[in-house]
Protein backbone atom coordinates (compact mmCIF):
# COMPACT_ATOMS: atom_id res chain seq x y z
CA UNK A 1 -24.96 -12.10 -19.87
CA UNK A 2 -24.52 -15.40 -17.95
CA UNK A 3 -21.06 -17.21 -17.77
CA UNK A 4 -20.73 -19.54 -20.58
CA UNK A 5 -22.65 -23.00 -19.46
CA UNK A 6 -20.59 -25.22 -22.10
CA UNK A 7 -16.94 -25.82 -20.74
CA UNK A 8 -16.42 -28.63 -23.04
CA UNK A 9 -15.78 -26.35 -26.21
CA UNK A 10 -12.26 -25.63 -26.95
CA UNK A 11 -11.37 -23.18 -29.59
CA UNK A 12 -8.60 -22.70 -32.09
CA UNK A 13 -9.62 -19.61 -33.68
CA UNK A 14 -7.02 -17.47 -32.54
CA UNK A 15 -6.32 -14.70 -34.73
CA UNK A 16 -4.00 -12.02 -33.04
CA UNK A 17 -1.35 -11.77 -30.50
CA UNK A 18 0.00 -8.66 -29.61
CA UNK A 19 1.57 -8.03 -26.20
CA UNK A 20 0.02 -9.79 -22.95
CA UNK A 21 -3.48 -9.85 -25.36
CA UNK A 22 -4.78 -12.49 -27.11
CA UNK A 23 -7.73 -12.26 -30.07
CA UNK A 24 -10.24 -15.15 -30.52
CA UNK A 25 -13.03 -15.29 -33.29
CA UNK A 26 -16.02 -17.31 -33.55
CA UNK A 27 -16.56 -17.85 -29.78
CA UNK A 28 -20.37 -18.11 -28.01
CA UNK A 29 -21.72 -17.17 -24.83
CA UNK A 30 -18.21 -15.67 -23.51
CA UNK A 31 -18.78 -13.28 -20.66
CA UNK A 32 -16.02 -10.64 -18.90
CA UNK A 33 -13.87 -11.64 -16.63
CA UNK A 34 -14.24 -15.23 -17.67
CA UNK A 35 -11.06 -17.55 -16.70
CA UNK A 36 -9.52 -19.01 -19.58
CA UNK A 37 -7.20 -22.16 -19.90
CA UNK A 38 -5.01 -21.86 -22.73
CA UNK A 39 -3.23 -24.44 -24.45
CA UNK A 40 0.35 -23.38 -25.91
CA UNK A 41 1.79 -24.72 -28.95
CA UNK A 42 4.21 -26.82 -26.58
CA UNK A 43 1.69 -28.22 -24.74
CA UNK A 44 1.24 -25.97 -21.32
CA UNK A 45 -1.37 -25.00 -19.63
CA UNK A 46 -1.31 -21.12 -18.95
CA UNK A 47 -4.52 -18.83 -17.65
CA UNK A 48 -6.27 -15.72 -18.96
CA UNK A 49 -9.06 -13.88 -18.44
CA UNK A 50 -11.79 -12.38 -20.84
CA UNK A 51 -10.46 -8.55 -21.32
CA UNK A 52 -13.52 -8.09 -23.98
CA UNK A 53 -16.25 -10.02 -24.89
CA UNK A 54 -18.72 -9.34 -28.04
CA UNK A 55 -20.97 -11.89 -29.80
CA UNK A 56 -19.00 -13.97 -31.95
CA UNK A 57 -15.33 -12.26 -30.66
CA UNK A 58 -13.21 -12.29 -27.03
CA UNK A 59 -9.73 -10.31 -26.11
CA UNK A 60 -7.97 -12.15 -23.35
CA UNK A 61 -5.64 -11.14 -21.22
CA UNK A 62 -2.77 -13.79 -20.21
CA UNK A 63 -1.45 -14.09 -16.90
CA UNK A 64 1.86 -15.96 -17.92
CA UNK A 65 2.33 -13.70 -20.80
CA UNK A 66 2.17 -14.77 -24.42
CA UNK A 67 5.75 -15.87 -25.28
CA UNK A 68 5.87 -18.66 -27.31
CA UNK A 69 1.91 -18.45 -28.03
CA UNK A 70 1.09 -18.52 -31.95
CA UNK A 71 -2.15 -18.29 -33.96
CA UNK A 72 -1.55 -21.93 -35.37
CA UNK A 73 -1.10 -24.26 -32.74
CA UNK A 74 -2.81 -22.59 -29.75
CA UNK A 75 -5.88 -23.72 -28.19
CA UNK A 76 -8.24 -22.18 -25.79
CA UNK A 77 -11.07 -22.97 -23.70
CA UNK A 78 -13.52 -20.74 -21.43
CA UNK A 79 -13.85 -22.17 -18.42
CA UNK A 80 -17.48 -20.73 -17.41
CA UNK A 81 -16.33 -18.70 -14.19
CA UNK A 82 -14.42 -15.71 -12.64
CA UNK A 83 -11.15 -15.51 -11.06
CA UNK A 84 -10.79 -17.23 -7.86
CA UNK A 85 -8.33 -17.70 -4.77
CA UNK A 86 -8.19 -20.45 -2.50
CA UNK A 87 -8.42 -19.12 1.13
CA UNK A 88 -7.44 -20.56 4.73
CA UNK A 89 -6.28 -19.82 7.99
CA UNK A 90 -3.54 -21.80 6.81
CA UNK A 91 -2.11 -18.85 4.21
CA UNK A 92 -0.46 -17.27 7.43
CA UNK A 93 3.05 -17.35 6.99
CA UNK A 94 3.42 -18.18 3.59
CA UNK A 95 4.69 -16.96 0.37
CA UNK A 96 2.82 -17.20 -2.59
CA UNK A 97 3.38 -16.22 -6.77
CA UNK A 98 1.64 -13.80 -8.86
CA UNK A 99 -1.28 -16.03 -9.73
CA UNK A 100 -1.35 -17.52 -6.02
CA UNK A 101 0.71 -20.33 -6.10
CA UNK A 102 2.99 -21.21 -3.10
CA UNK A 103 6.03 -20.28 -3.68
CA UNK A 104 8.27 -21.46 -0.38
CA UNK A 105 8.02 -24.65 -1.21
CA UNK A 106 5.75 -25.64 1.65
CA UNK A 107 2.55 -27.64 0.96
CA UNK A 108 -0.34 -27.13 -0.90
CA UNK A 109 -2.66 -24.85 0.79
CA UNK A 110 -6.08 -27.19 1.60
CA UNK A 111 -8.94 -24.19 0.82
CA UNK A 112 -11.74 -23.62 3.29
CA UNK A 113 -13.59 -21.64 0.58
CA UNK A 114 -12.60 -20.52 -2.88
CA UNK A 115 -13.19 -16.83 -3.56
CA UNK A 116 -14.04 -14.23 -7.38
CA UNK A 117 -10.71 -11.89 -6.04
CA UNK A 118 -12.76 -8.73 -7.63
CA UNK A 119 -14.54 -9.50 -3.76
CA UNK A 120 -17.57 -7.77 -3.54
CA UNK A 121 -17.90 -3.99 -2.43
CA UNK A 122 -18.71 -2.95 1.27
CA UNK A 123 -22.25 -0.78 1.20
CA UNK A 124 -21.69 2.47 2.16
CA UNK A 125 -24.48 2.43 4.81
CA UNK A 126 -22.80 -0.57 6.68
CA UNK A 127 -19.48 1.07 6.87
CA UNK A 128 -18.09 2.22 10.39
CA UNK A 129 -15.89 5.51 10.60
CA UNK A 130 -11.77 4.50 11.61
CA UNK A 131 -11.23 5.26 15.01
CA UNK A 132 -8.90 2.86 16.64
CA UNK A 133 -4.94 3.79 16.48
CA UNK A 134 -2.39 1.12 14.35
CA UNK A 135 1.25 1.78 15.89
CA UNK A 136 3.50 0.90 13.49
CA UNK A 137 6.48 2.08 15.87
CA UNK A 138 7.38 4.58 13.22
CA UNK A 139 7.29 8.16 15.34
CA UNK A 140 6.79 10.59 12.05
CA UNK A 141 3.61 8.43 11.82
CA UNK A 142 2.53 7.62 14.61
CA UNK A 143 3.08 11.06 16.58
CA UNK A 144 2.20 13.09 13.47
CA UNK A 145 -0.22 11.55 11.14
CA UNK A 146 -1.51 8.33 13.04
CA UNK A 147 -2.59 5.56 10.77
CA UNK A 148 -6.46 4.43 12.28
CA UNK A 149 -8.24 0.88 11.64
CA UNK A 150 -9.73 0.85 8.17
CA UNK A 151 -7.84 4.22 6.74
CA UNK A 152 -5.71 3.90 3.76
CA UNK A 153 -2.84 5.83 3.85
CA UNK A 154 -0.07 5.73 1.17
CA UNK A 155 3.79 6.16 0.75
CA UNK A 156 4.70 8.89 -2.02
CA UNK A 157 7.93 7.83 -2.91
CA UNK A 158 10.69 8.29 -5.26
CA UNK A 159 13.14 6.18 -7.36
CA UNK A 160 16.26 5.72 -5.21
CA UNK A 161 14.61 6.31 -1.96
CA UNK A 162 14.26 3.58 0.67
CA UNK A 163 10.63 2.88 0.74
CA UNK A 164 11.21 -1.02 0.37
CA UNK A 165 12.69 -0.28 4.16
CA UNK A 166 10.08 1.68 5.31
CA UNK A 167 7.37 -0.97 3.94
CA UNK A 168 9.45 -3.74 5.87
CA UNK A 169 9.65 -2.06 8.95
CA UNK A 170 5.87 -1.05 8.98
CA UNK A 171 4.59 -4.75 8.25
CA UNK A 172 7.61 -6.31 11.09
CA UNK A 173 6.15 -3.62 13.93
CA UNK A 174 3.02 -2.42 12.95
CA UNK A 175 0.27 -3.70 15.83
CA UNK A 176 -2.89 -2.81 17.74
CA UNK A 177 -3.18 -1.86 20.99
CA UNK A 178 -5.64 -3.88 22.20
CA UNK A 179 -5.51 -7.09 24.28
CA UNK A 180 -6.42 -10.90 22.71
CA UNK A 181 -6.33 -8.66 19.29
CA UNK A 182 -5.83 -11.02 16.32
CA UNK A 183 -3.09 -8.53 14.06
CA UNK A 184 -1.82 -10.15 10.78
CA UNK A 185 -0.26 -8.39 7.57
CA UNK A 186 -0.62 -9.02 4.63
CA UNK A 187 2.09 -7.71 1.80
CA UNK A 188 1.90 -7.31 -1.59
CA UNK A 189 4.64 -6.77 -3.73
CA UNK A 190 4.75 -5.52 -7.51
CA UNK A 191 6.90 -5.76 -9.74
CA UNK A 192 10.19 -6.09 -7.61
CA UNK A 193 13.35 -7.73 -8.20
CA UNK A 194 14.72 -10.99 -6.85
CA UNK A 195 17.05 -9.26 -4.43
CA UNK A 196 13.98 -7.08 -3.28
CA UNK A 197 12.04 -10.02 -3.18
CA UNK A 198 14.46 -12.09 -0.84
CA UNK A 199 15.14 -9.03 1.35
CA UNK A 200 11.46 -9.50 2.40
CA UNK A 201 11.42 -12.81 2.87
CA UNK A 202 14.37 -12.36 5.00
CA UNK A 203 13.08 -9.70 6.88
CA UNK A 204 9.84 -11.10 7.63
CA UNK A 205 11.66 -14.89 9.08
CA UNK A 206 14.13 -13.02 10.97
CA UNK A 207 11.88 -10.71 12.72
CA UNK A 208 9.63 -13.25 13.42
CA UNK A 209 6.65 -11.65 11.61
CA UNK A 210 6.61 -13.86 8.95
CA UNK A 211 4.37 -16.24 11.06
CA UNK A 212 1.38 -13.42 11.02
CA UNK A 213 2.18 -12.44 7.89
CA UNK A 214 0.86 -13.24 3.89
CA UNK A 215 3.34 -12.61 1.45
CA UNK A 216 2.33 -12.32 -2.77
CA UNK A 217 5.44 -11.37 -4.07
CA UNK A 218 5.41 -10.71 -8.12
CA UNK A 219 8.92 -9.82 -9.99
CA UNK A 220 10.49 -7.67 -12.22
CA UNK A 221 10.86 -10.51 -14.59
CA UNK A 222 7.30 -11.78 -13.85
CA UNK A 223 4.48 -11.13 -16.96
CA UNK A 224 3.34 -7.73 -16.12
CA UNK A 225 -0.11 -8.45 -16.37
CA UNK A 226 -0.07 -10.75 -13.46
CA UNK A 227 0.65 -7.53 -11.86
CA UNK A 228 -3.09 -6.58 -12.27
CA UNK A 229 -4.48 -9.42 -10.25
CA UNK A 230 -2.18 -9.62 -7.40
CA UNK A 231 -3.21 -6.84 -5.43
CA UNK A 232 -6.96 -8.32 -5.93
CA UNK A 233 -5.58 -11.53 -4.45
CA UNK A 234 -4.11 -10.22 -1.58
CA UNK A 235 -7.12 -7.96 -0.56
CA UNK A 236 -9.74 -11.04 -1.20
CA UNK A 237 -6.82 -12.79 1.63
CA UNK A 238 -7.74 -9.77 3.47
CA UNK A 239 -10.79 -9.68 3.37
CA UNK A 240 -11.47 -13.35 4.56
CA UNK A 241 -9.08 -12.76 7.08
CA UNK A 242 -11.04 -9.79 8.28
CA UNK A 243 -14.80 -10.53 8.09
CA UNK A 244 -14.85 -14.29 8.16
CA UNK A 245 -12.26 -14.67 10.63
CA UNK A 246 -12.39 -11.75 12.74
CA UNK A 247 -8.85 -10.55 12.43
CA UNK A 248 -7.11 -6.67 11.92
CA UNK A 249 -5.68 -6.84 8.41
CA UNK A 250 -2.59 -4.37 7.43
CA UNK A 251 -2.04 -4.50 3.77
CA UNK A 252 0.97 -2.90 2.13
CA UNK A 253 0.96 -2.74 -1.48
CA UNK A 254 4.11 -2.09 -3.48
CA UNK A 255 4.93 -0.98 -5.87
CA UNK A 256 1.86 0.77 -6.98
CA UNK A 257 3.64 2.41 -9.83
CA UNK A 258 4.03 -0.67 -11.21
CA UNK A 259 0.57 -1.45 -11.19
CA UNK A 260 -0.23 1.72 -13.12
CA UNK A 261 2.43 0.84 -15.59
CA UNK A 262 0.96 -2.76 -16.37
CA UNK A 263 -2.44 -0.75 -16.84
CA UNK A 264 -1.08 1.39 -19.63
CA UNK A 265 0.55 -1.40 -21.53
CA UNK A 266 -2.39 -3.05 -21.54
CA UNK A 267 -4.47 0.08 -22.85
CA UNK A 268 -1.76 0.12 -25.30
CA UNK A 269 -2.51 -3.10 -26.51
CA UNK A 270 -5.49 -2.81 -27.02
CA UNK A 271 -5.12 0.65 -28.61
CA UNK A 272 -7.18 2.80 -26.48
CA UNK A 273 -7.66 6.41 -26.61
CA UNK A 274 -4.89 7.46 -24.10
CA UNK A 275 -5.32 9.93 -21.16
CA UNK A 276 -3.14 11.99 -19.02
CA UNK A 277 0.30 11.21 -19.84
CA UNK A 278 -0.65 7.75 -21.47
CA UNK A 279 -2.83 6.40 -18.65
CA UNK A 280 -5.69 4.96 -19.64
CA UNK A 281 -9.39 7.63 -18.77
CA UNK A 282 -10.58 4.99 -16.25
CA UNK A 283 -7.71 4.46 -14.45
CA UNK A 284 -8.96 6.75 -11.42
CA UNK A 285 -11.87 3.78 -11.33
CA UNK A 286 -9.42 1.13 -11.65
CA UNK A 287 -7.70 2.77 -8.45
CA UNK A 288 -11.29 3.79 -6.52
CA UNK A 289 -11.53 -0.50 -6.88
CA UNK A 290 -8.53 -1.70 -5.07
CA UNK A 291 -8.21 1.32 -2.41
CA UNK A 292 -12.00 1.15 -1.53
CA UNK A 293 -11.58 -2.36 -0.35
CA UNK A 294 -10.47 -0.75 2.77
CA UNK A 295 -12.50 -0.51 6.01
CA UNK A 296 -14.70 -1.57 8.55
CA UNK A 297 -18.03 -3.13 8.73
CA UNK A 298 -20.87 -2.66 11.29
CA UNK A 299 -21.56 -6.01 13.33
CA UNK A 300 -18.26 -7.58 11.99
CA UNK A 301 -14.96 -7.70 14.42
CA UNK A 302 -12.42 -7.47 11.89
CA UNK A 303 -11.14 -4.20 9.75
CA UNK A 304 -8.84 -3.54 6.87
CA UNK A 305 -6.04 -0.93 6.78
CA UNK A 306 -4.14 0.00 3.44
CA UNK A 307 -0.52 1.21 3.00
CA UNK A 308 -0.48 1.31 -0.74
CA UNK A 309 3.18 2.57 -1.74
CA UNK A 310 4.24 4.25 -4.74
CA UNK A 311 7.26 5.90 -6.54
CA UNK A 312 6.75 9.34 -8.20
CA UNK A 313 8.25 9.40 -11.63
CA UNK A 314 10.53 12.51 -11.78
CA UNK A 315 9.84 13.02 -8.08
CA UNK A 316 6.51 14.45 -9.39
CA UNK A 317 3.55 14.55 -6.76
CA UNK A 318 1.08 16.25 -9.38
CA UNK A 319 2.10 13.15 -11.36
CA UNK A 320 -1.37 11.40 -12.54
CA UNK A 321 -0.36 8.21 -10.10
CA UNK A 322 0.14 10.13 -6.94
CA UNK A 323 -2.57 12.52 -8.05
CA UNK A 324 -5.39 10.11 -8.27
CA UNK A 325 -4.07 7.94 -5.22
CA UNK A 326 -4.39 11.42 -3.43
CA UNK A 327 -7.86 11.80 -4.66
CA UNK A 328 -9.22 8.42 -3.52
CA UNK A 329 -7.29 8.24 -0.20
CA UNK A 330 -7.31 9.40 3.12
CA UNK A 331 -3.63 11.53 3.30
CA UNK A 332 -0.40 10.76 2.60
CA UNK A 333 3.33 9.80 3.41
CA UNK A 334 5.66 12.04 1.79
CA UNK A 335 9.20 10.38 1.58
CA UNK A 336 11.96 13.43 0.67
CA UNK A 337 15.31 13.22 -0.83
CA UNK A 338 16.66 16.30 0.66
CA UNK A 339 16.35 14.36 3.83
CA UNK A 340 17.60 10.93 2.21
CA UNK A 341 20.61 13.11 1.56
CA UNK A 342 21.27 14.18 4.99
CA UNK A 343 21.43 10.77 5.64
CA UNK A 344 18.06 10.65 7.75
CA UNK A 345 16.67 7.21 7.92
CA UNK A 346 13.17 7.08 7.08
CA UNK A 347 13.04 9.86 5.30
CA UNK A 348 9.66 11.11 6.09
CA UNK A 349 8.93 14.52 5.33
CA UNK A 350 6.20 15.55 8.44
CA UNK A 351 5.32 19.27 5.97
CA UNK A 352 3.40 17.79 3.10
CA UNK A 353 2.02 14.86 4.83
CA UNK A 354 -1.40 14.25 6.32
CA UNK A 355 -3.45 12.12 8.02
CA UNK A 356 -6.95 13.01 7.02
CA UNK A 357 -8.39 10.64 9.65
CA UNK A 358 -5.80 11.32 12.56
CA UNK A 359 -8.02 12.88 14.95
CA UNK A 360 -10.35 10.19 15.33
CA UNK A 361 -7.48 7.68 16.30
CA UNK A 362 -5.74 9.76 19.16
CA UNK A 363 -6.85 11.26 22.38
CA UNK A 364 -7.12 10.20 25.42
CA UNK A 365 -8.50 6.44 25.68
CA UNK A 366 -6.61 5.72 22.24
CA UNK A 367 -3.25 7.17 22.75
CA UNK A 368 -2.80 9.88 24.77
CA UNK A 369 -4.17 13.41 25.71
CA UNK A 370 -1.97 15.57 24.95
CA UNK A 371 -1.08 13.71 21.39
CA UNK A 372 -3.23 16.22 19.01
CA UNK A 373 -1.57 19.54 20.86
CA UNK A 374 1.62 18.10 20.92
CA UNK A 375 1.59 17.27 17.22
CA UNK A 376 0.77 20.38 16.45
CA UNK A 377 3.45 22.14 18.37
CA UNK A 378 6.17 19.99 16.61
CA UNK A 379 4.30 20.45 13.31
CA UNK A 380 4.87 24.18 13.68
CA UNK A 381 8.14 24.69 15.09
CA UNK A 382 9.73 22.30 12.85
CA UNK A 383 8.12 24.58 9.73
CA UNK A 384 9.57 27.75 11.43
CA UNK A 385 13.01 26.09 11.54
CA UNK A 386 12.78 25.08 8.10
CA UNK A 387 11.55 28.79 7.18
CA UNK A 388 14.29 30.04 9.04
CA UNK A 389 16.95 28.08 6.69
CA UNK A 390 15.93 29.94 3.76
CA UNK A 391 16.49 33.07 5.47
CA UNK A 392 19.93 31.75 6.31
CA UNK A 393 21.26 31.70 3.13
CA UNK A 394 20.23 35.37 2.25
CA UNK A 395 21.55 36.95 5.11
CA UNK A 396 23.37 34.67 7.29
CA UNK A 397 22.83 33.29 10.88
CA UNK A 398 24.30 36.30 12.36
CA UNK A 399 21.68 38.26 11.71
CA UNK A 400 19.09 36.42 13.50
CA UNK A 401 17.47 36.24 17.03
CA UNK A 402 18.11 34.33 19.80
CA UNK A 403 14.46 33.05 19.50
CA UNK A 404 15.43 32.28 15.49
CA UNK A 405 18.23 30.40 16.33
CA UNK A 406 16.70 28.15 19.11
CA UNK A 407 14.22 27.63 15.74
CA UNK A 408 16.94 26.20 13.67
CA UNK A 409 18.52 23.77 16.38
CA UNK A 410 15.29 22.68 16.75
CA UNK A 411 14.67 21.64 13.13
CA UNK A 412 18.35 20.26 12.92
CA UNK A 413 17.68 18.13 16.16
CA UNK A 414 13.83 17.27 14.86
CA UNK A 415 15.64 15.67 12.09
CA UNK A 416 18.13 14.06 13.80
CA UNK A 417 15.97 12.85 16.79
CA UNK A 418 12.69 12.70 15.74
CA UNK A 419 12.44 11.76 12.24
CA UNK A 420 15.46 9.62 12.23
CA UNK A 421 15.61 6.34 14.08
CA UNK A 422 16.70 2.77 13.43
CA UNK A 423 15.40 -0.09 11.10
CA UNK A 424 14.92 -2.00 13.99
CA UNK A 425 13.79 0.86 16.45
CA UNK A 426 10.50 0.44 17.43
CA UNK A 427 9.31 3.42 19.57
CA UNK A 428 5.56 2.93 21.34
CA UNK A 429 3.40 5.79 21.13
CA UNK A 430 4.78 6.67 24.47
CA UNK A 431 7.98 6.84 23.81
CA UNK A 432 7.63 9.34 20.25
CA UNK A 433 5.21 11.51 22.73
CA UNK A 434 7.49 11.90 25.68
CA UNK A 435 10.38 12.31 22.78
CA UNK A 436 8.55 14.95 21.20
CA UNK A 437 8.16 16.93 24.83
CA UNK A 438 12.16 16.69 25.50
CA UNK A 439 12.60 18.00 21.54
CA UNK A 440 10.34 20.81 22.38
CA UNK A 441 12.33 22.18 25.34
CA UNK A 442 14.95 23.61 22.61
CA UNK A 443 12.30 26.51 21.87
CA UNK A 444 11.48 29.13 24.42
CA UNK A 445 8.29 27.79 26.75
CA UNK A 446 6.70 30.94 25.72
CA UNK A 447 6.76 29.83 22.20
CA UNK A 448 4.48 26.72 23.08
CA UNK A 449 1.31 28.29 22.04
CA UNK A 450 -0.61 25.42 20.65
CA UNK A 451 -0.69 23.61 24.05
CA UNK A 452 -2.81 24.16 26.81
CA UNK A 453 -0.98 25.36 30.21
CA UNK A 454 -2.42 22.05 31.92
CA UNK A 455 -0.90 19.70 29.30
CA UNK A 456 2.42 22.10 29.73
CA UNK A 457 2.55 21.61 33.72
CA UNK A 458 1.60 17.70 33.62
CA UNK A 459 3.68 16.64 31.02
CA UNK A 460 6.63 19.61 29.90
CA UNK A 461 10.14 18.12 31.35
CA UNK A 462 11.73 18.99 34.23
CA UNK A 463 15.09 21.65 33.53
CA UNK A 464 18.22 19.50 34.22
């Protein structure tokens, strides 16, 4: 069905209000996704988009939630077309709202284009396989499950844990390796409080990152249902950024819990058959649409990377948010509280994460030869130490080896050494490599089975 060709129509046939949804009767030639310019009862303008449309009847969504809305003294119009975002070069280094206003009280951004934010998706066929290595300076990433050009890779998180510091650090270091590389980030946050939101901010001006950087930034105290457009405005920023303009896009998204929450409400509203755990069935779709925006195109310069970030409720990985983000993407980052306790900063635990698409980004040419061996090595020996613990506490150190107990420095120095390193520690691939090789000296040599005796006599330190 076309979008409605009559603009000048404006209804006052609303009949329901319940939550962020709206009901009005008696409408013509509404279509989904339609834009919708409401008129409150004290005279404000707010937005909303077509949720449902049948012949004579249309559910809206409202961005600015419905407070204050009634069924007597509201009015509505259809405005005839989708959801759009005014793009430009120009976006760089600013802050905008839920609904893509500027919010840092700069100018008005002067669009080169205006653009539907459900973008349009990349064909399969045209697609190009991520190869090139993003360093984000992060060594539990970047030595051990490398984030490429056009992955998407997400944070598995936890309530209490400092993923908001991870996410900062990422977007203030994260570049590519190549030279004359245009690198920008853009970061999308859902959800968050005012603090949370000002600690970006903050972080991005003092770093100096803010000046490659988009910011959409929507809070706690924000409608939640502007929650379900934000991340489609920051990857249709992305996406101009990438194939019109050539650049390398990193987007974070956070909180993607919060997404999934907005989602349900929503399906709530509208009083839809629930799924797992009150999600509603097509959630896993809803998901497949914002992740799949990631990549890189055949004949185009530019690329898209996703960090999508998400808190486990209950700390629950089989939980259907983490589950389905596992499904649709390419690994995962796997934050642990055991290690928040120890007081290791990021907490990254290297066991259960993965980087699907990690051999394809190192190697020599990328990063370096010996990254893939070496990776492996620490991957191991940092699982035997762990091991090891367990064993600890049934029969006590004493009993062990001298080989078992070089195992269990080595996974209390990992930790220590490795994993842990400073907010504003930014280690080049080099650097977590050649770390790695002075880590792996705690283990007998003869222990070093996963690296080939060449790698071992070019690059295995020196005794002293």
């Amino acid at each position: 069905m076309p979008l409605s060709a009559n603009k000048e129509i404006e209804y006052s046939t609303v009949t329901e209000v319940s939550g962020p949804l709206m009901v009005v009767e008696g409408v013509q030639g509404v279509s989904y996704m339609e834009v919708v310019k409401i008129r409150a009862p004290d005279g404000k303008i707010r937005l909303g988009q077509v949720l449902e449309a049948r012949l004579d009847r249309a559910i809206i969504q409202v961005f600015e939630g419905t407070k204050g809305i009634n069924t007597s003294s509201t009015s509505v119009r259809f405005t005839g077309e989708t959801m759009k975002i005014a793009v430009s070069p120009d976006m760089l280094g600013r802050v905008f709202s839920g609904t893509g206003s500027p919010i840092d009280d700069g100018p008005p951004i002067i669009p080169e284009k205006k653009v539907d934010i459900n973008g349009e998706p990349i064909n399969p066929t045209s697609r190009e396989y991520p190869r090139e290595f993003i360093q984000t300076g992060i060594s539990t990433i970047d030595g051990m499950n490398t984030l490429v050009r056009g992955q998407k890779l997400p944070i598995f998180s936890a309530s209490g844990l400092p993923h908001n510091d991870l996410a900062a650090q990422i977007a203030r270091q994260a570049k590519v390796l190549g030279s004359g590389e245009d690198f920008a980030v853009i970061f999308c946050a859902m959800g968050i409080t005012s603090e949370e939101a000002n600690y970006f901010i903050r972080s991005f001006e003092q770093s100096g990152a803010l000046e490659r950087a988009v910011l959409f930034l929507n809070l706690a105290d924000d409608p939640a249902i502007e929650r379900i457009i934000i991340p489609r405005m920051a990857l249709t920023t992305a996406e101009y950024l990438a194939f019109e303009k050539g650049m390398h896009i990193l987007v974070i998204l956070t909180d993607m819990t919060n997404y999934c929450e907005a989602l349900r409400e929503i399906a709530a509203a509208r009083e839809e058959v629930p799924g797992r755990r009150g999600y509603p069935g097509y959630m896993y779709t809803d998901l497949s649409q914002i992740y799949e925006r990631a990549g890189r195109i055949s004949g185009r310069t530019g690329s898209i990377t996703q960090i999508p970030i998400l808190t486990m409720p209950d700390d629950d990985i089989t939980h259907p948010i983490p589950d389905l983000t596992g499904y649709i993407t390419e690994g995962q980052i796997v934050l642990s509280r055991d290690l928040h306790r120890k007081a290791v900063r990021p907490p990254v635990n290297p066991l259960p994460c993965l980087s699907r698409l990690m051999k394809q980004g190192i190697g020599k040419g990328r990063t370096r030869e010996d990254h893939d061996q070496v990776s492996n090595q620490l991957y191991a020996c940092y699982a035997e130490g762990v091991n090891l613990r367990d064993l600890v506490a049934v029969v006590g150190e004493e009993a062990l080896t001298e080989r078992d107990r070089s195992y269990l420095k080595f996974a209390d120095v990992f930790e220590k050494k490795y994993i842990s390193q400073g907010a504003e520690e930014d280690r080049s691939i080099e650097d977590t490599l050649s770390l790695g090789w002075e880590l792996l000296k705690i283990v007998p040599r003869e222990e070093l089975k996963r690296i080939d005796e060449p790698y071992m006599k070019k690059y295995y330190p020196a005794s002293g």
